[in-house]
PDB file of N, CA and C in Angstrom:
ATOM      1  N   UNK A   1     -14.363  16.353   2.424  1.00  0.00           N
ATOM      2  CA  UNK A   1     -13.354  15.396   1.993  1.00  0.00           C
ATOM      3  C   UNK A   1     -13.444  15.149   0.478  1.00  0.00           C
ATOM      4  N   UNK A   2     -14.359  14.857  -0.102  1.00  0.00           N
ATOM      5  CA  UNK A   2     -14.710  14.600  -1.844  1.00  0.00           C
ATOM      6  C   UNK A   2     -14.415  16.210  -2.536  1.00  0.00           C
ATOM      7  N   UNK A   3     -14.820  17.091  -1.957  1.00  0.00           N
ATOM      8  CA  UNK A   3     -14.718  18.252  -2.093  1.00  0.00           C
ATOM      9  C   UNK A   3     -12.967  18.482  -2.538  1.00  0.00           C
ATOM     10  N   UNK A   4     -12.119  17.907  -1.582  1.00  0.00           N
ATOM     11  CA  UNK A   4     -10.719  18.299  -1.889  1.00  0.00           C
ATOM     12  C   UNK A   4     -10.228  17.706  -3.461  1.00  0.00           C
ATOM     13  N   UNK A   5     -10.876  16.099  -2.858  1.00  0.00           N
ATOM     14  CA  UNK A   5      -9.802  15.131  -3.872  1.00  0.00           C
ATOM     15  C   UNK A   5     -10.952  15.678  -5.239  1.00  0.00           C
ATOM     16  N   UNK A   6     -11.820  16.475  -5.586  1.00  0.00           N
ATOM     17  CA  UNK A   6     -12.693  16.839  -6.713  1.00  0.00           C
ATOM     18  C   UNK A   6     -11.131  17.948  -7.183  1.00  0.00           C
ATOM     19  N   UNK A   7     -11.245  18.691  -6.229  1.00  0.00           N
ATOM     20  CA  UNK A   7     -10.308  20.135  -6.451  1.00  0.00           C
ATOM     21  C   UNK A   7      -9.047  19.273  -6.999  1.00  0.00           C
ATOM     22  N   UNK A   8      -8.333  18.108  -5.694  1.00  0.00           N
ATOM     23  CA  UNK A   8      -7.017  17.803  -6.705  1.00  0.00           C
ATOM     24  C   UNK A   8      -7.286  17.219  -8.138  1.00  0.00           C
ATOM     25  N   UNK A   9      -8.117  16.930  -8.235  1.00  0.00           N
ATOM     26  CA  UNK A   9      -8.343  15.956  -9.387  1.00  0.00           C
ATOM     27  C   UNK A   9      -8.315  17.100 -10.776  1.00  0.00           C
ATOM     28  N   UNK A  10      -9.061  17.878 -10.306  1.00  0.00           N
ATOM     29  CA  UNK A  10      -9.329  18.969 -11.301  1.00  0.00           C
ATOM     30  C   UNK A  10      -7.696  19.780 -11.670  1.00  0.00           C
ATOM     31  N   UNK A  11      -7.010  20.270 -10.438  1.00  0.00           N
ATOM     32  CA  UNK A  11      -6.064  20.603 -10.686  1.00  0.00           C
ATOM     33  C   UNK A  11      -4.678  19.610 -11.565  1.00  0.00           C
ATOM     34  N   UNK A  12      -5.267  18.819 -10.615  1.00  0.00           N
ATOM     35  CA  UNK A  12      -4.142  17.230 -11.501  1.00  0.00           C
ATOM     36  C   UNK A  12      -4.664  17.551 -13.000  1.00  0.00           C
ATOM     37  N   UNK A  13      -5.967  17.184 -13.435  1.00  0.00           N
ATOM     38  CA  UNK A  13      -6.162  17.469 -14.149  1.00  0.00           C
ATOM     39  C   UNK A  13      -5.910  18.871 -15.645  1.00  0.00           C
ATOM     40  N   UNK A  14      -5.949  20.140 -14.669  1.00  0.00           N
ATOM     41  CA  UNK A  14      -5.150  21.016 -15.941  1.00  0.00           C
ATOM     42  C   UNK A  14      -3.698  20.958 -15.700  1.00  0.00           C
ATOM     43  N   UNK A  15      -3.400  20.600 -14.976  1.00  0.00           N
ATOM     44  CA  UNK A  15      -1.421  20.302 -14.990  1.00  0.00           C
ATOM     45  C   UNK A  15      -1.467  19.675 -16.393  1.00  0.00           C
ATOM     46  N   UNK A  16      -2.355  18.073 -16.232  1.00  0.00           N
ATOM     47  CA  UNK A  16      -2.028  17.494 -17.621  1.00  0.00           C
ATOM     48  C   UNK A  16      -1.997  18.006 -18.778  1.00  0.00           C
ATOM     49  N   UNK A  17      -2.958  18.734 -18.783  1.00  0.00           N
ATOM     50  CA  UNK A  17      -3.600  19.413 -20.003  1.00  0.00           C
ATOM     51  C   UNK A  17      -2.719  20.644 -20.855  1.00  0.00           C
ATOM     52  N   UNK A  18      -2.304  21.318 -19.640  1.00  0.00           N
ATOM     53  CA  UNK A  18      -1.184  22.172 -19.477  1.00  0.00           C
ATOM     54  C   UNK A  18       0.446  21.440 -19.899  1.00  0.00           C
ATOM     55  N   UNK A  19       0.468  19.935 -19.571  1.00  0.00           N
ATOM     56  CA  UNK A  19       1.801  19.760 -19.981  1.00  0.00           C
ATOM     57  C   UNK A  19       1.985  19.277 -21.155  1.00  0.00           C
ATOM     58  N   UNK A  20       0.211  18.954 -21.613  1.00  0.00           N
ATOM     59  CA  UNK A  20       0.224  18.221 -22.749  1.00  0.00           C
ATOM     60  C   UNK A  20       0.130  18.516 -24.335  1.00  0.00           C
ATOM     61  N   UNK A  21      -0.426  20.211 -23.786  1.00  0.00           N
ATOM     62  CA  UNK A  21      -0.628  21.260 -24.883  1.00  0.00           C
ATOM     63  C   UNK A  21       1.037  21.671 -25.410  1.00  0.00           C
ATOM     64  N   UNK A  22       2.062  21.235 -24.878  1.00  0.00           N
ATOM     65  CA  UNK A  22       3.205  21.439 -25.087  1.00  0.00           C
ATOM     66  C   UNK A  22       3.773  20.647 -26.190  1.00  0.00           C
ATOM     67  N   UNK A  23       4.108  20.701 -27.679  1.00  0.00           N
ATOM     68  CA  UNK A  23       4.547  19.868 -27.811  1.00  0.00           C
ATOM     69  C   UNK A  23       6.249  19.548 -27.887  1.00  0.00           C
ATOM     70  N   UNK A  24       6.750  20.431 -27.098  1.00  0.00           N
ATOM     71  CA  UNK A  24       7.986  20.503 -26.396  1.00  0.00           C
ATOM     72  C   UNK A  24       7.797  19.438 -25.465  1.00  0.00           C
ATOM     73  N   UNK A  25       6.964  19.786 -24.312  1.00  0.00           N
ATOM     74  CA  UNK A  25       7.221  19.142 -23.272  1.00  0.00           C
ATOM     75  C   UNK A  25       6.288  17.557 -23.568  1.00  0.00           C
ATOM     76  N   UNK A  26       5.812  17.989 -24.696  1.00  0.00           N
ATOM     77  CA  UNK A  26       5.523  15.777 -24.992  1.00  0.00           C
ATOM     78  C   UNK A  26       6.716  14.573 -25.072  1.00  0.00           C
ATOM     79  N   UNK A  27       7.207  15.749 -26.131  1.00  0.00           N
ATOM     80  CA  UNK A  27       8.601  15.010 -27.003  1.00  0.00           C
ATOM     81  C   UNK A  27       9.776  15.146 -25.765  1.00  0.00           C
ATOM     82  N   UNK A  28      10.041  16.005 -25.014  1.00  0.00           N
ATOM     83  CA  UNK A  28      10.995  15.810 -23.475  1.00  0.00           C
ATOM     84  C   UNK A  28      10.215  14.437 -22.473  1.00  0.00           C
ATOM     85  N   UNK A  29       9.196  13.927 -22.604  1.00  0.00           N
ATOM     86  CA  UNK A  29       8.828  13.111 -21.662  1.00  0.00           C
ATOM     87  C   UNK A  29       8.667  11.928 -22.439  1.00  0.00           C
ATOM     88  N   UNK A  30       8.390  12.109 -23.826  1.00  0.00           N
ATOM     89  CA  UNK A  30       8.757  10.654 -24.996  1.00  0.00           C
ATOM     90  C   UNK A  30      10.225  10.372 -24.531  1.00  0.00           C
ATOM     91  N   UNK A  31      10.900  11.387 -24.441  1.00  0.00           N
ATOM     92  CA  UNK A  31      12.684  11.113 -24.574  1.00  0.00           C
ATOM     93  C   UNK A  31      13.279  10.749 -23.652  1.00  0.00           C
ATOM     94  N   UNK A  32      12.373  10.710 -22.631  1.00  0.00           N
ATOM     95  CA  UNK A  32      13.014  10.173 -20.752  1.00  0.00           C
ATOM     96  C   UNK A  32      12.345   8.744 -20.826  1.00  0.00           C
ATOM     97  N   UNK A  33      11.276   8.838 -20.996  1.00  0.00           N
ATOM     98  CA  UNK A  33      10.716   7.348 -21.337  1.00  0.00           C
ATOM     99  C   UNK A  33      10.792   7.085 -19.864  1.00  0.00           C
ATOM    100  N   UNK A  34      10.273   5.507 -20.066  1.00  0.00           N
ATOM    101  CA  UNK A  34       9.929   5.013 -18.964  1.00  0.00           C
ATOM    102  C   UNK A  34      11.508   4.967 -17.805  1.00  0.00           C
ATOM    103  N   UNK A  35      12.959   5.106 -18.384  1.00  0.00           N
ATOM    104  CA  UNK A  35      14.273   4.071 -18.809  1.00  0.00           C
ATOM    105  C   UNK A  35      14.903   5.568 -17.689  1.00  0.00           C
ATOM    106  N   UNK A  36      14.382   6.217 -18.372  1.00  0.00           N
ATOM    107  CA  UNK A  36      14.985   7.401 -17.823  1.00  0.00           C
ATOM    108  C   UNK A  36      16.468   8.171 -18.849  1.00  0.00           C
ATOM    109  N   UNK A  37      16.692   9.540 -18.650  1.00  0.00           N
ATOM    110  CA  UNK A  37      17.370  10.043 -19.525  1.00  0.00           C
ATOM    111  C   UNK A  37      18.781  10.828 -18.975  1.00  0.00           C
ATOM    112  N   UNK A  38      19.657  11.510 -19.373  1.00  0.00           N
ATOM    113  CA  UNK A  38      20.639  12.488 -18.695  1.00  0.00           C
ATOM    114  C   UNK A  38      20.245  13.489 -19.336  1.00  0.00           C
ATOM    115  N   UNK A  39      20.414  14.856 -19.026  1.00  0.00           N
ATOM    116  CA  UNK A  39      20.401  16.125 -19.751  1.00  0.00           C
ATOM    117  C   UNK A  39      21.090  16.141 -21.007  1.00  0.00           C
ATOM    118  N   UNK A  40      22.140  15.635 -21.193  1.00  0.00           N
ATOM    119  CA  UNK A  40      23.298  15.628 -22.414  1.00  0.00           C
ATOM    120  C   UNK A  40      22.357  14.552 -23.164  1.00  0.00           C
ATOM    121  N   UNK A  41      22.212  13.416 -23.042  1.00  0.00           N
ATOM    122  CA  UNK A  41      21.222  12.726 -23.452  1.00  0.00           C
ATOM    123  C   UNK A  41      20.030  13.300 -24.132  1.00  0.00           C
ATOM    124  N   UNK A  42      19.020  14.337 -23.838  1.00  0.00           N
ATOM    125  CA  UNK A  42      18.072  14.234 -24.388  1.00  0.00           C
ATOM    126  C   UNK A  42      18.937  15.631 -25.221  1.00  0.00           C
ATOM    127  N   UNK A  43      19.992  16.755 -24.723  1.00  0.00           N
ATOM    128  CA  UNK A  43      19.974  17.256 -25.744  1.00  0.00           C
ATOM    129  C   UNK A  43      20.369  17.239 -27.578  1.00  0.00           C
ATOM    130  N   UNK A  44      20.857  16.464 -26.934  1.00  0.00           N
ATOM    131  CA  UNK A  44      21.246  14.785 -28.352  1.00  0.00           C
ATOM    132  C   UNK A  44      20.038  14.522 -29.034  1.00  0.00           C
ATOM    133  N   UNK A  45      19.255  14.205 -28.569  1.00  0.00           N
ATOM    134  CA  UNK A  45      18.103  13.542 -29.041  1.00  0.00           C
ATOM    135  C   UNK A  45      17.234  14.355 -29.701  1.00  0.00           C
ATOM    136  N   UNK A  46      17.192  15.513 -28.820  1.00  0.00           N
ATOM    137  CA  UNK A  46      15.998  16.449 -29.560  1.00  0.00           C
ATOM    138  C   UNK A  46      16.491  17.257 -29.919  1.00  0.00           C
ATOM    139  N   UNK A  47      15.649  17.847 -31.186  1.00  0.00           N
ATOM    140  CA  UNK A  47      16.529  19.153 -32.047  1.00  0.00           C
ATOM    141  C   UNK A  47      15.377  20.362 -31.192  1.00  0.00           C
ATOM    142  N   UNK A  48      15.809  20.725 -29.774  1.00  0.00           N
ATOM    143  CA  UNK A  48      15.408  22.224 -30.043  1.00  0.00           C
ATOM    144  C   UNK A  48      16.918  22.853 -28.894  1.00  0.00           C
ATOM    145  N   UNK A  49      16.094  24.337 -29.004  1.00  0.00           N
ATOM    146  CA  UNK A  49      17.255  25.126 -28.469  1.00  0.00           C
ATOM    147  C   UNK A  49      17.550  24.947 -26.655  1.00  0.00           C
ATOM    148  N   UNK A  50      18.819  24.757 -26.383  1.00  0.00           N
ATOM    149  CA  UNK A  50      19.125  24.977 -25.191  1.00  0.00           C
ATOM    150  C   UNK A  50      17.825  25.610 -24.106  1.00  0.00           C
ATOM    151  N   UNK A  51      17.923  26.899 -24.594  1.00  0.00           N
ATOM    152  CA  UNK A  51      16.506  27.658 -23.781  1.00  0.00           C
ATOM    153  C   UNK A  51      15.577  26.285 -23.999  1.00  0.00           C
ATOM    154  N   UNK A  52      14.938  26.085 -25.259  1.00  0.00           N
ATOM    155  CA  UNK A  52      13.655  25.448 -25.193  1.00  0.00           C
ATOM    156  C   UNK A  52      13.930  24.351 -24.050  1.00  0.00           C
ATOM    157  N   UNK A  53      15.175  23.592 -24.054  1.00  0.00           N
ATOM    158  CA  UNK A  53      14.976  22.448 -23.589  1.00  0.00           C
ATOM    159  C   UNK A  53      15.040  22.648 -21.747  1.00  0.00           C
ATOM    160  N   UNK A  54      16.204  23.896 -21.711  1.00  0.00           N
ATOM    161  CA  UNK A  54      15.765  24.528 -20.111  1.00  0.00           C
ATOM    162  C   UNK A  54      14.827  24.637 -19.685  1.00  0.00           C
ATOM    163  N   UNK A  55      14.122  25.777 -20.419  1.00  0.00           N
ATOM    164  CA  UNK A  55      12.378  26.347 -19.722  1.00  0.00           C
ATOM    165  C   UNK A  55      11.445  25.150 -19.596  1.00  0.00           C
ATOM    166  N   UNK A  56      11.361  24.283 -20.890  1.00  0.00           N
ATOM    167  CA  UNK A  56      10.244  23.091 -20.715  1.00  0.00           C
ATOM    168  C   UNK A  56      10.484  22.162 -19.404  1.00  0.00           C
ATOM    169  N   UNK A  57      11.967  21.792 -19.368  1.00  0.00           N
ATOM    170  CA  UNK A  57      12.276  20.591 -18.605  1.00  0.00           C
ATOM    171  C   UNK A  57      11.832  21.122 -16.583  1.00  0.00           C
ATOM    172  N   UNK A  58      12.448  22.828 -16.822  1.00  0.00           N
ATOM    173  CA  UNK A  58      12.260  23.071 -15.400  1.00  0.00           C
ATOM    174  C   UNK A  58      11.016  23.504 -15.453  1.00  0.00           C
ATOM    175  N   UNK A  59       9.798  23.931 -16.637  1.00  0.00           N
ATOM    176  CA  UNK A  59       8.542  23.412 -15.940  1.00  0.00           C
ATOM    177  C   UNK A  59       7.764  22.131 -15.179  1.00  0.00           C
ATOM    178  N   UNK A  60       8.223  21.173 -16.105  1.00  0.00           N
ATOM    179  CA  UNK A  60       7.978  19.501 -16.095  1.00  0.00           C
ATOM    180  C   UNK A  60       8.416  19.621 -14.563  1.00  0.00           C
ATOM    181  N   UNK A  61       9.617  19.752 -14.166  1.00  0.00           N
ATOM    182  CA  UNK A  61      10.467  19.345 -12.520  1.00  0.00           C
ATOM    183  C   UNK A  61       9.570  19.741 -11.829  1.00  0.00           C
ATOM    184  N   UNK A  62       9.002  21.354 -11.874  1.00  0.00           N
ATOM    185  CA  UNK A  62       8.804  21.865 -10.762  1.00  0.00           C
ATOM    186  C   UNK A  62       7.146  21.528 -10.769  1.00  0.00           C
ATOM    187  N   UNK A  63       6.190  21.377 -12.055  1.00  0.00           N
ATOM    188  CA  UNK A  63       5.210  20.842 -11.723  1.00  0.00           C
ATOM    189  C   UNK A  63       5.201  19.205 -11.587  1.00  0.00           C
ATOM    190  N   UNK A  64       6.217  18.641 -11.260  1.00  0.00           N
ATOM    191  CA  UNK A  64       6.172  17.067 -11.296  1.00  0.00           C
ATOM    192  C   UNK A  64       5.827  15.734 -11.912  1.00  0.00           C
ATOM    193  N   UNK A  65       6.418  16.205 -13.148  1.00  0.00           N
ATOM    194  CA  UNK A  65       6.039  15.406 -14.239  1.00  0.00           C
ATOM    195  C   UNK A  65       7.491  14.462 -14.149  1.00  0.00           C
ATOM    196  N   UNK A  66       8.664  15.246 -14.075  1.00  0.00           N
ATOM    197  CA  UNK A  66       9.850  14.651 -14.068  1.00  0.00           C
ATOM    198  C   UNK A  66      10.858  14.873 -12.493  1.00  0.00           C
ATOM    199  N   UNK A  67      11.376  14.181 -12.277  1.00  0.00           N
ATOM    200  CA  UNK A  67      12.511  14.406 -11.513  1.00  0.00           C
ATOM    201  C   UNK A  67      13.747  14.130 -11.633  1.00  0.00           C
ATOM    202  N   UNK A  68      14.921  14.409 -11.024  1.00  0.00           N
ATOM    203  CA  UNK A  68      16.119  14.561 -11.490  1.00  0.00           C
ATOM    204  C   UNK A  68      16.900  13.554  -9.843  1.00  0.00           C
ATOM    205  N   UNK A  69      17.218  12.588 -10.459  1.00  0.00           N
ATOM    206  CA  UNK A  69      18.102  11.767  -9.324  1.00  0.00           C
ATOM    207  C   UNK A  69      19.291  11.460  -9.705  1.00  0.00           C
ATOM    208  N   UNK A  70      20.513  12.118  -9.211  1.00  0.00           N
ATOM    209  CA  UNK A  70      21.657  11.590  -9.754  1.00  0.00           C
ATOM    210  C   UNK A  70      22.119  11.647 -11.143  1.00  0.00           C
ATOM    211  N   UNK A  71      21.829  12.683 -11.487  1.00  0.00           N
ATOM    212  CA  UNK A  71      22.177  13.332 -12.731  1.00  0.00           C
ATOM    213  C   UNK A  71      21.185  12.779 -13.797  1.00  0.00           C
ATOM    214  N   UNK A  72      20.688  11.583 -13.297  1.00  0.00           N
ATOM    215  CA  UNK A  72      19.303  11.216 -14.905  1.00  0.00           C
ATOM    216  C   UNK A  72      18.123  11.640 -14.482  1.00  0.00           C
ATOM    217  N   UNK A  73      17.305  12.004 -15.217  1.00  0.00           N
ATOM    218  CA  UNK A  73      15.726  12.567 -15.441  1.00  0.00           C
ATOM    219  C   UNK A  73      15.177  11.306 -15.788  1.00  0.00           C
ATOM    220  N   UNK A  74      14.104  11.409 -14.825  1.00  0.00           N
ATOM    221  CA  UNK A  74      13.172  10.418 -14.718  1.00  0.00           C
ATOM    222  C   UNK A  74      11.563  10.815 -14.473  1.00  0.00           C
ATOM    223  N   UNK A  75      10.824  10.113 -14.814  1.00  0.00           N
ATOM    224  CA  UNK A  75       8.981  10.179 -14.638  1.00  0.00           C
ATOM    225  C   UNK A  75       8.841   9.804 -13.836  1.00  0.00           C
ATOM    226  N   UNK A  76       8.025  11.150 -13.205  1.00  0.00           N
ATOM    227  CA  UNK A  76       6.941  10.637 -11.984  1.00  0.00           C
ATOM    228  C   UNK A  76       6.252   9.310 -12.664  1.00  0.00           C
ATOM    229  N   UNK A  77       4.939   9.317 -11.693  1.00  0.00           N
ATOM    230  CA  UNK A  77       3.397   8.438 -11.960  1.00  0.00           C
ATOM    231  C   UNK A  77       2.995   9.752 -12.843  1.00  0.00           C
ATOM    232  N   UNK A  78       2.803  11.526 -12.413  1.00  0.00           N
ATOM    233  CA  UNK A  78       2.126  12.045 -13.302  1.00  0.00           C
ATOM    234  C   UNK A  78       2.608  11.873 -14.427  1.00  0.00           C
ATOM    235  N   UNK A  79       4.408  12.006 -14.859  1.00  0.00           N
ATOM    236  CA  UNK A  79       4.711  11.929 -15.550  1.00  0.00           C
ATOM    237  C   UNK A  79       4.772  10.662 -16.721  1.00  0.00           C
ATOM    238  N   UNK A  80       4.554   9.696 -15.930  1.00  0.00           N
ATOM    239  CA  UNK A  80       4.115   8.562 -16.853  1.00  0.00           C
ATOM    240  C   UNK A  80       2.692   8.278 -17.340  1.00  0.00           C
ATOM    241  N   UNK A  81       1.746   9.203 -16.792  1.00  0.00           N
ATOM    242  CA  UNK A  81       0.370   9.667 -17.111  1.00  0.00           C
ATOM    243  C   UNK A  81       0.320  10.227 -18.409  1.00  0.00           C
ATOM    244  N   UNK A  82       1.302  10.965 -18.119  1.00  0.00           N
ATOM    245  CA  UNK A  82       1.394  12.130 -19.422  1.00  0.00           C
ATOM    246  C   UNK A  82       1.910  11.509 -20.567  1.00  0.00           C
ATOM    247  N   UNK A  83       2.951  10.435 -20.889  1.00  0.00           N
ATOM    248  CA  UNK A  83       3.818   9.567 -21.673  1.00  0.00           C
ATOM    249  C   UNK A  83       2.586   9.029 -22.214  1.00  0.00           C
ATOM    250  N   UNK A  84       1.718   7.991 -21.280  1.00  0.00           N
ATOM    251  CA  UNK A  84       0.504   7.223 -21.916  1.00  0.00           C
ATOM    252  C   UNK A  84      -0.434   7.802 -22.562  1.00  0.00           C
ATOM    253  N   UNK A  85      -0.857   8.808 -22.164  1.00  0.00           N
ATOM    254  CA  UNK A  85      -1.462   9.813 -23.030  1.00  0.00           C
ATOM    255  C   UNK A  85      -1.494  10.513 -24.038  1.00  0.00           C
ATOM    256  N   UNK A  86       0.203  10.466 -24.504  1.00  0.00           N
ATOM    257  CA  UNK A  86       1.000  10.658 -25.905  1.00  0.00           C
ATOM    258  C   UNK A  86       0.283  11.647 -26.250  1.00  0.00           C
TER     259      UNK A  86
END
């Protein structure tokens, strides 16, 4: 049982590390904020390219940093892990 939650922890752990070495995907999870964001929204906000802001955002989704409800992007808990951690 300690054995698992060691393994998730560790894995939780390089997700962060992994999302945090990004500084794409810092400044996409500064820009959703706690408030939450739209796609048109953050591409407003941030100066990078279409691609950049595709590839980063559908890493963030699919490792669960962000989710998408009703057209706004919003933070998980990991994802608000990652925000505090700046």
């Amino acid at each position: 049982m300690m054995a698992e939650k060691k393994e998730r922890d560790k894995s939780h752990h390089e997700r962060l590390f992994k999302a945090s070495m990004s500084p794409v995907r810092r400044q996409i999870v500064a820009a959703i904020g706690i408030h939450g964001k739209s796609r048109d929204e953050l591409k407003q906000e941030l100066s990078v390219s279409d691609f950049q802001l595709k590839f980063n955002l559908d890493w963030l989704i699919r490792e669960g940093f962000v989710v998408e409800e009703e057209g706004k992007l919003k933070l998980t808990d990991d994802g608000i892990e990652l925000l505090e951690a700046g």
